[in-house]
PDB file of N, CA and C in Angstrom:
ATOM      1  N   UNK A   1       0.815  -1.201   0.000  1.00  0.00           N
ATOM      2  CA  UNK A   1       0.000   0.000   0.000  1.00  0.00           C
ATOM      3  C   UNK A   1       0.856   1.262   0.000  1.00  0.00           C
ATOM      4  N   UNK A   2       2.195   1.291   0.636  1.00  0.00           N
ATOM      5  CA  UNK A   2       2.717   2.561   0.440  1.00  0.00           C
ATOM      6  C   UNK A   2       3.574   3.025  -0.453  1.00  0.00           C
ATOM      7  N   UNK A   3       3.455   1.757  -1.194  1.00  0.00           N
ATOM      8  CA  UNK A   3       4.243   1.870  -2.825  1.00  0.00           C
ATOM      9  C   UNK A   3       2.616   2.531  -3.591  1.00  0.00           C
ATOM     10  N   UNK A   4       1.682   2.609  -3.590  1.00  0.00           N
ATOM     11  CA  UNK A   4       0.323   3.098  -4.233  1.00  0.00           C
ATOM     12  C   UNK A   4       0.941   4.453  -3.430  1.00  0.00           C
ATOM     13  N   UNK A   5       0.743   4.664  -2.577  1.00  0.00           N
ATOM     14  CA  UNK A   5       0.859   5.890  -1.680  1.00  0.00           C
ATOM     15  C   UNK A   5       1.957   7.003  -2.598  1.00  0.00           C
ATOM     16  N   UNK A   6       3.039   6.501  -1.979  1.00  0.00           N
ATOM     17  CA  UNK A   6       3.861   7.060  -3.223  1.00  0.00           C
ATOM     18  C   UNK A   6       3.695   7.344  -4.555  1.00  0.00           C
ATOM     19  N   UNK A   7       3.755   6.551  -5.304  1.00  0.00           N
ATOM     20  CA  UNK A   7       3.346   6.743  -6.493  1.00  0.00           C
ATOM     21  C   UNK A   7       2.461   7.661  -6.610  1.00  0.00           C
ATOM     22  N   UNK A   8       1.100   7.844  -5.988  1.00  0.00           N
ATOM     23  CA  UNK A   8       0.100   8.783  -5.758  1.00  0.00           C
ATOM     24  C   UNK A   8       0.670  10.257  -5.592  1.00  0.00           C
ATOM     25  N   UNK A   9       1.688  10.281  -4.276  1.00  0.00           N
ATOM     26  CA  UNK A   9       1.815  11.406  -4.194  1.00  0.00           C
ATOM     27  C   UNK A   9       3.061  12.062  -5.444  1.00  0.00           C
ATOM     28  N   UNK A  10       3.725  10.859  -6.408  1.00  0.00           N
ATOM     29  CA  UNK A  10       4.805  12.300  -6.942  1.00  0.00           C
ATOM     30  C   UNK A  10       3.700  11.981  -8.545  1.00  0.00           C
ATOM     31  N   UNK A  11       2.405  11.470  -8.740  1.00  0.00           N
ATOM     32  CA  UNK A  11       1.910  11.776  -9.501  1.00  0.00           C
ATOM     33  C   UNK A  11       0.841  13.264  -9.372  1.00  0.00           C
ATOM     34  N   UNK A  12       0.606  13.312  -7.774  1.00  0.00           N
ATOM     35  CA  UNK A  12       0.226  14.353  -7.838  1.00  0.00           C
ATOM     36  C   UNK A  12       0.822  15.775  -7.660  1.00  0.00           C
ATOM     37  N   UNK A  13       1.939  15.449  -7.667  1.00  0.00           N
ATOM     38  CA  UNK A  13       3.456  16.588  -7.736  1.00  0.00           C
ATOM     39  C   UNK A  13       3.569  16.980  -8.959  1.00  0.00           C
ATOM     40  N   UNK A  14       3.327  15.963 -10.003  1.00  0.00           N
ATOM     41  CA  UNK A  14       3.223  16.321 -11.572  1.00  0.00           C
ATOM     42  C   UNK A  14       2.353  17.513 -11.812  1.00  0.00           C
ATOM     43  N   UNK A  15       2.874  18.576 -12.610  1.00  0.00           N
ATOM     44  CA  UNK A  15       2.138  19.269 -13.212  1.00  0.00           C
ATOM     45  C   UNK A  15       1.235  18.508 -14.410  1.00  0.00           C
ATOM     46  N   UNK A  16       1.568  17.457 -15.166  1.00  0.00           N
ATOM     47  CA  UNK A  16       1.156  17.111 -15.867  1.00  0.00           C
ATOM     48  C   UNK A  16       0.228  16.259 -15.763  1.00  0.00           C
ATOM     49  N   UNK A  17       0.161  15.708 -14.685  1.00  0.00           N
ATOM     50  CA  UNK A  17      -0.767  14.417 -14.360  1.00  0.00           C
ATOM     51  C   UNK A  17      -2.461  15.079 -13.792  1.00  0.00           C
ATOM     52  N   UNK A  18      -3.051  14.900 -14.658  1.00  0.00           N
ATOM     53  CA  UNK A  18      -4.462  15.153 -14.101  1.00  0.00           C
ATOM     54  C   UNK A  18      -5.307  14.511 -12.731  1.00  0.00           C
ATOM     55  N   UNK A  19      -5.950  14.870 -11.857  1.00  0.00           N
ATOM     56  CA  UNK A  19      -6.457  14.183 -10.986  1.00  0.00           C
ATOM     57  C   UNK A  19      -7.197  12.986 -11.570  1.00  0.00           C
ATOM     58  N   UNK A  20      -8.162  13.458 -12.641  1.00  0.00           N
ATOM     59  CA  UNK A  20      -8.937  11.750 -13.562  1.00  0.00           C
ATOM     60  C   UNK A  20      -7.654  11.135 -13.796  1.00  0.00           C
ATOM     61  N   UNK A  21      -6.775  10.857 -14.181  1.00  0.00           N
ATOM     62  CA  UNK A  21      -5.651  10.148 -14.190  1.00  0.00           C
ATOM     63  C   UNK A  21      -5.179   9.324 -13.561  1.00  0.00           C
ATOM     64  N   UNK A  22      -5.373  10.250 -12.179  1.00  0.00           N
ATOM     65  CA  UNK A  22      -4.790   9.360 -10.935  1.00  0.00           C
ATOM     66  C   UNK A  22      -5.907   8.264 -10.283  1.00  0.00           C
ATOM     67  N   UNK A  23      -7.257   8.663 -10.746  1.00  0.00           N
ATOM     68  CA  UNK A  23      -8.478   7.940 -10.770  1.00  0.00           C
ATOM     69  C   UNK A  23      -8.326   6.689 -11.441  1.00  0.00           C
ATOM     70  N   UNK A  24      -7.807   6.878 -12.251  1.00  0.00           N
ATOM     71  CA  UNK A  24      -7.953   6.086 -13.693  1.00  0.00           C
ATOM     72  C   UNK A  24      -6.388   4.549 -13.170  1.00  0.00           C
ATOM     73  N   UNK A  25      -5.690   5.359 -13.000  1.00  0.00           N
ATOM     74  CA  UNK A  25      -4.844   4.504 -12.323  1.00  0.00           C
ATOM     75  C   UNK A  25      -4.946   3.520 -10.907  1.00  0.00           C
ATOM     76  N   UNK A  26      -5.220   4.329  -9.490  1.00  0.00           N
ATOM     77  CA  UNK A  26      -5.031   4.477  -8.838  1.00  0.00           C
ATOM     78  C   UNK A  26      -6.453   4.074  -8.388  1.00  0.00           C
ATOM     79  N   UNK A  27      -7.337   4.772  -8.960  1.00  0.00           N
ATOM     80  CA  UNK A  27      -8.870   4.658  -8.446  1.00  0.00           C
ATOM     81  C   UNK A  27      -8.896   5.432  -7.110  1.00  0.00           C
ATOM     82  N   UNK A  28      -8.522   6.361  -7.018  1.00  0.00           N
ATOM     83  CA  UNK A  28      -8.417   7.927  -5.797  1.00  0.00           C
ATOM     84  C   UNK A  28      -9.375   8.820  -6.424  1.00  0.00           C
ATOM     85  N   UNK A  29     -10.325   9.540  -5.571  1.00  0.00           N
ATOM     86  CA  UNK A  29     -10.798  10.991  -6.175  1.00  0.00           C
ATOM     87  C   UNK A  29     -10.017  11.826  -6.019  1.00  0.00           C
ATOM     88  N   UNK A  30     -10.220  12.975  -6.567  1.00  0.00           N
ATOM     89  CA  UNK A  30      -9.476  14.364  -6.329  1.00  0.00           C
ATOM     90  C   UNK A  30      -9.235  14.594  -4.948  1.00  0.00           C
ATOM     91  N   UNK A  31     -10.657  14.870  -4.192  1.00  0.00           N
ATOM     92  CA  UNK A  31     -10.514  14.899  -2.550  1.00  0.00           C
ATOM     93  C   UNK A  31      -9.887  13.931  -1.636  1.00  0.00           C
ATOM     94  N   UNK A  32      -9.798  12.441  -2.372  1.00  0.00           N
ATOM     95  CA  UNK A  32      -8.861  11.392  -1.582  1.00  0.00           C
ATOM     96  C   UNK A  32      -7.544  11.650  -1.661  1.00  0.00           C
ATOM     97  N   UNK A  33      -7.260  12.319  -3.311  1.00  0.00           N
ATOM     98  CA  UNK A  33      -5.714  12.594  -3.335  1.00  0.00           C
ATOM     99  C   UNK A  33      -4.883  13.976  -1.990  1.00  0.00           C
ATOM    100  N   UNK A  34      -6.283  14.562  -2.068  1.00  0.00           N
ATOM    101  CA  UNK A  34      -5.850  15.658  -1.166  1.00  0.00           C
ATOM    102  C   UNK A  34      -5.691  15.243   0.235  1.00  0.00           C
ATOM    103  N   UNK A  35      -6.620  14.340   0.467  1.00  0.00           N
ATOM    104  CA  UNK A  35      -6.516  13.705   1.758  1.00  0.00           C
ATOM    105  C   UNK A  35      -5.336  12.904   1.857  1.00  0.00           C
ATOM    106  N   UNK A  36      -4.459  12.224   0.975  1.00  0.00           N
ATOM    107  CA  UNK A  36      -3.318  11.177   0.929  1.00  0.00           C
ATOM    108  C   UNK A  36      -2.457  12.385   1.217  1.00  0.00           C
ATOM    109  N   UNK A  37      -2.432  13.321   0.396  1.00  0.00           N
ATOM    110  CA  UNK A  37      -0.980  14.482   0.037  1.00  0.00           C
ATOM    111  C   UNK A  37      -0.990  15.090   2.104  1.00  0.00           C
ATOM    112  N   UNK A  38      -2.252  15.511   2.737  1.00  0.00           N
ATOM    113  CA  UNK A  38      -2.535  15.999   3.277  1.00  0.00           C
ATOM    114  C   UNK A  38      -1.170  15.169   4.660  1.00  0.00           C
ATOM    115  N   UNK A  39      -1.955  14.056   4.502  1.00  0.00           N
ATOM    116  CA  UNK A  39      -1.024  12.749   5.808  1.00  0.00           C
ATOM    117  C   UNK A  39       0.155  12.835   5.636  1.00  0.00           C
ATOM    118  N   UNK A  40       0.381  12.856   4.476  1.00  0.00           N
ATOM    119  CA  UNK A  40       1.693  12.509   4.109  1.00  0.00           C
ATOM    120  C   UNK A  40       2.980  12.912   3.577  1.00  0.00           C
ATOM    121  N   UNK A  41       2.435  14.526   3.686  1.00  0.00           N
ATOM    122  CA  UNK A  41       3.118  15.582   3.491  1.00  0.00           C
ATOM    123  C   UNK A  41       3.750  16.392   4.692  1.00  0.00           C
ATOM    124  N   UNK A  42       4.890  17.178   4.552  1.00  0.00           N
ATOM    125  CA  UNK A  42       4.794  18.379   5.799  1.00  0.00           C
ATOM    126  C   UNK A  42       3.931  19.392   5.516  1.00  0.00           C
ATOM    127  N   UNK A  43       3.476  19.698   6.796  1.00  0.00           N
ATOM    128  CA  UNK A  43       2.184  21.095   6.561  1.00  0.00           C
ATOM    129  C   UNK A  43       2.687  21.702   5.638  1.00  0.00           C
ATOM    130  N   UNK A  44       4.073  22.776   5.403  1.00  0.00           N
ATOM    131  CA  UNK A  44       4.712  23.397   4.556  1.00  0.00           C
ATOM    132  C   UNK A  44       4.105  22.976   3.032  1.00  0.00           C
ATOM    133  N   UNK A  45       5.084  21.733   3.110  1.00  0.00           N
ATOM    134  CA  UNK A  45       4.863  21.279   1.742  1.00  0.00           C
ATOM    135  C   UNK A  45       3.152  20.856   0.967  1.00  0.00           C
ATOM    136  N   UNK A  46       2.834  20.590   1.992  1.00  0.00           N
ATOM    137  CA  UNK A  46       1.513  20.479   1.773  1.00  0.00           C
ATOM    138  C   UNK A  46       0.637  21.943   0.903  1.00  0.00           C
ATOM    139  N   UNK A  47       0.762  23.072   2.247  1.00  0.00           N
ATOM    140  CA  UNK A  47       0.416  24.020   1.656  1.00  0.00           C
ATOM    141  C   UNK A  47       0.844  24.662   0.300  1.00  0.00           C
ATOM    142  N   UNK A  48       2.492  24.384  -0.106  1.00  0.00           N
ATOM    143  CA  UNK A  48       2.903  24.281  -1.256  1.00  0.00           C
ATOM    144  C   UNK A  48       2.158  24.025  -2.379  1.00  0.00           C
ATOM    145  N   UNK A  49       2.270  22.641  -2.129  1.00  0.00           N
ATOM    146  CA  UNK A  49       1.105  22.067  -2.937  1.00  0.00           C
ATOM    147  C   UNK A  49      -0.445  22.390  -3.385  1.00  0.00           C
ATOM    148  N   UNK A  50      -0.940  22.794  -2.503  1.00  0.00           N
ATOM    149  CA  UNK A  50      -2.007  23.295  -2.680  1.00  0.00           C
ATOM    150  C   UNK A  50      -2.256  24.624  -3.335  1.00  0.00           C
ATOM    151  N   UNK A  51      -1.419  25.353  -3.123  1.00  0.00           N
ATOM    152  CA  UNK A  51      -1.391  26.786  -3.464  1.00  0.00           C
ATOM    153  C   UNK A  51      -0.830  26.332  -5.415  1.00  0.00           C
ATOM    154  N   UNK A  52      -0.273  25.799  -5.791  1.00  0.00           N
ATOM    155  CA  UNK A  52       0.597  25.299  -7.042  1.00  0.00           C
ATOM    156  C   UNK A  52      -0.886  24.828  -7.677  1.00  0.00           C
ATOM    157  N   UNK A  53      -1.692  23.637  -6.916  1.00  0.00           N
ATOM    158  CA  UNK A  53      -2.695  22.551  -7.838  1.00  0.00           C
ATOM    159  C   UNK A  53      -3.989  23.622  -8.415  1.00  0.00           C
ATOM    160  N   UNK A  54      -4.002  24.969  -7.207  1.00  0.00           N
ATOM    161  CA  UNK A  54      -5.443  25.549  -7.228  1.00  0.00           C
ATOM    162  C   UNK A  54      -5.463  26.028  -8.195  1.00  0.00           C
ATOM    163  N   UNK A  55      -6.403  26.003  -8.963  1.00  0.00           N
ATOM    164  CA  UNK A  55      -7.093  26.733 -10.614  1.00  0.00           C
ATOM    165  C   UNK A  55      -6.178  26.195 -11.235  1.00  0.00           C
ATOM    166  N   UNK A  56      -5.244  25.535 -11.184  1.00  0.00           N
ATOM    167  CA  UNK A  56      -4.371  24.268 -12.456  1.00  0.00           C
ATOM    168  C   UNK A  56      -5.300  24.075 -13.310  1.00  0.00           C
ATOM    169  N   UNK A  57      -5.479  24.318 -14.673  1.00  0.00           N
ATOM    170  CA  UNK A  57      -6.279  23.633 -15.699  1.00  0.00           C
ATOM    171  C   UNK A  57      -5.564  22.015 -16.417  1.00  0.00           C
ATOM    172  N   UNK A  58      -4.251  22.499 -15.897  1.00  0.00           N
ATOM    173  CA  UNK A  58      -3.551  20.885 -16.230  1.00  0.00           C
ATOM    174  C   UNK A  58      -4.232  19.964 -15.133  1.00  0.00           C
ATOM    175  N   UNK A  59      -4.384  20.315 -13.796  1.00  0.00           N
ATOM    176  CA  UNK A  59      -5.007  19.105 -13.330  1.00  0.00           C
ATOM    177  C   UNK A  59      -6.538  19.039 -13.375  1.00  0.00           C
ATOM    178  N   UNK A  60      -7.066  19.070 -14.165  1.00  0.00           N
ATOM    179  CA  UNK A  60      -8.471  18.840 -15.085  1.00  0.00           C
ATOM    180  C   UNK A  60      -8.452  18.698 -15.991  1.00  0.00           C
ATOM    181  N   UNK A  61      -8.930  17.385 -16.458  1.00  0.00           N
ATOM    182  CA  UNK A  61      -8.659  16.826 -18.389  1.00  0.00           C
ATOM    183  C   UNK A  61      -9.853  17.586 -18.698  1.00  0.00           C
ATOM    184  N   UNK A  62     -10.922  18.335 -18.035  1.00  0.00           N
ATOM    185  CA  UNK A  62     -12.188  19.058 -18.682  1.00  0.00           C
ATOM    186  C   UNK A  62     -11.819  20.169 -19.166  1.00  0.00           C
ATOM    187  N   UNK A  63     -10.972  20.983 -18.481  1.00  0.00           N
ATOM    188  CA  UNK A  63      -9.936  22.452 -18.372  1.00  0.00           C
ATOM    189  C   UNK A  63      -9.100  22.343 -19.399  1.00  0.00           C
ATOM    190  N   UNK A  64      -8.653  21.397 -20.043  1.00  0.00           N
ATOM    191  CA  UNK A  64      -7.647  21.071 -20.829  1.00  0.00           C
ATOM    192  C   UNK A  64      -7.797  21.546 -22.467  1.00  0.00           C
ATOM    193  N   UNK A  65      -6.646  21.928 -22.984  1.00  0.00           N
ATOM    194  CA  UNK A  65      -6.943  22.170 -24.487  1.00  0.00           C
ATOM    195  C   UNK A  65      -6.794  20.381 -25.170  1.00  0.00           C
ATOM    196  N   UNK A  66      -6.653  20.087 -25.783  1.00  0.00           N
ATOM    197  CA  UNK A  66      -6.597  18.583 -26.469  1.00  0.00           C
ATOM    198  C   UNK A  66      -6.106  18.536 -27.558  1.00  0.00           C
ATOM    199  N   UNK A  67      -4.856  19.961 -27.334  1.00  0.00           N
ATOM    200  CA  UNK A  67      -3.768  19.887 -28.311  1.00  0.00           C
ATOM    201  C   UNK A  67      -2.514  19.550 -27.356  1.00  0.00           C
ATOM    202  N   UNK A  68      -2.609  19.579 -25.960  1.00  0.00           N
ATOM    203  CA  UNK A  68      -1.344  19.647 -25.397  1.00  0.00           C
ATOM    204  C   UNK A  68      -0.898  17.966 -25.163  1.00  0.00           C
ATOM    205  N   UNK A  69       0.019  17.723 -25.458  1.00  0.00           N
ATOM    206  CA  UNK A  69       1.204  16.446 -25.729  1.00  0.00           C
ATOM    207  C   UNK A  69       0.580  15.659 -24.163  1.00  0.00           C
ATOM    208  N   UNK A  70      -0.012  14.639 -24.373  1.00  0.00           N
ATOM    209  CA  UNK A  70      -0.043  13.388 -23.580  1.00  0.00           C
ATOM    210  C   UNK A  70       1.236  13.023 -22.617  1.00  0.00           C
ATOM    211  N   UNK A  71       0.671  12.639 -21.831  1.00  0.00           N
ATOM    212  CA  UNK A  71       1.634  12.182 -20.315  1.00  0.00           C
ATOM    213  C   UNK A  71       1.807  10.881 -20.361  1.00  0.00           C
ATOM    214  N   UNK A  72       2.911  10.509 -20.290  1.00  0.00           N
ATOM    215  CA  UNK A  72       3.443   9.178 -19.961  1.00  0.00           C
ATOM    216  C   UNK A  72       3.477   8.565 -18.626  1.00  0.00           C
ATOM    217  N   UNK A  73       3.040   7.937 -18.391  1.00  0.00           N
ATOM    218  CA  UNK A  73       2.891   7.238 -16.854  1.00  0.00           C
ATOM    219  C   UNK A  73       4.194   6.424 -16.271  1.00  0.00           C
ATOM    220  N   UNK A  74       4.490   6.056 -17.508  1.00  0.00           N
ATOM    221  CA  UNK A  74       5.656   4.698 -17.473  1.00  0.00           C
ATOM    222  C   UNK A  74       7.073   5.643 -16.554  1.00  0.00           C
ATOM    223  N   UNK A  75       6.958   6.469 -17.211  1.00  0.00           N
ATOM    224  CA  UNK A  75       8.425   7.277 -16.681  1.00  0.00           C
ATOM    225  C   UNK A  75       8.287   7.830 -14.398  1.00  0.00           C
ATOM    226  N   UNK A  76       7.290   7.534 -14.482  1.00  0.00           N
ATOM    227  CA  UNK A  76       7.136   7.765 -12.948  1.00  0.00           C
ATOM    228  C   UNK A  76       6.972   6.753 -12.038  1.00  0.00           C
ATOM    229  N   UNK A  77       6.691   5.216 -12.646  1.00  0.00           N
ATOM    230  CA  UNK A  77       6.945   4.236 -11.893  1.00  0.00           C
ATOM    231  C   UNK A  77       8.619   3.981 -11.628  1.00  0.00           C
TER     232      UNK A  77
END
């Protein structure tokens, strides 16, 4: 489980990785990912994070143009 954990959290470190993504993989919602990053982060970094993800249109495939170059998954395992 804390190999999922991981993985979770430096996919959600990705600028590129959408939250449906991590769904799609992972089977996490958006709010579970926040809840994983939340535990398992330092407050600092946490807040980091949060302040970086908010109004991200990269992390929403709805927000997204569907010209921008596809994410590879393989390179983060």
């Amino acid at each position: 489980m804390q190999e999922n954990i991981d993985n979770i959290i430096k996919l959600a470190w990705c600028d590129k990785t959408s939250f449906e993504k991590i769904k799609r993989i992972h089977g996490v919602t958006e709010s579970e990912v926040i809840k994983i990053m939340r535990t398992n982060l330092k407050p600092r970094s946490f807040k980091l994070w949060r302040t970086r993800v908010t109004g991200r249109t990269r992390k929403h495939e709805k927000k997204r143009n569907l010209s921008e170059k596809s994410f590879k998954y393989e390179s983060y395992l």
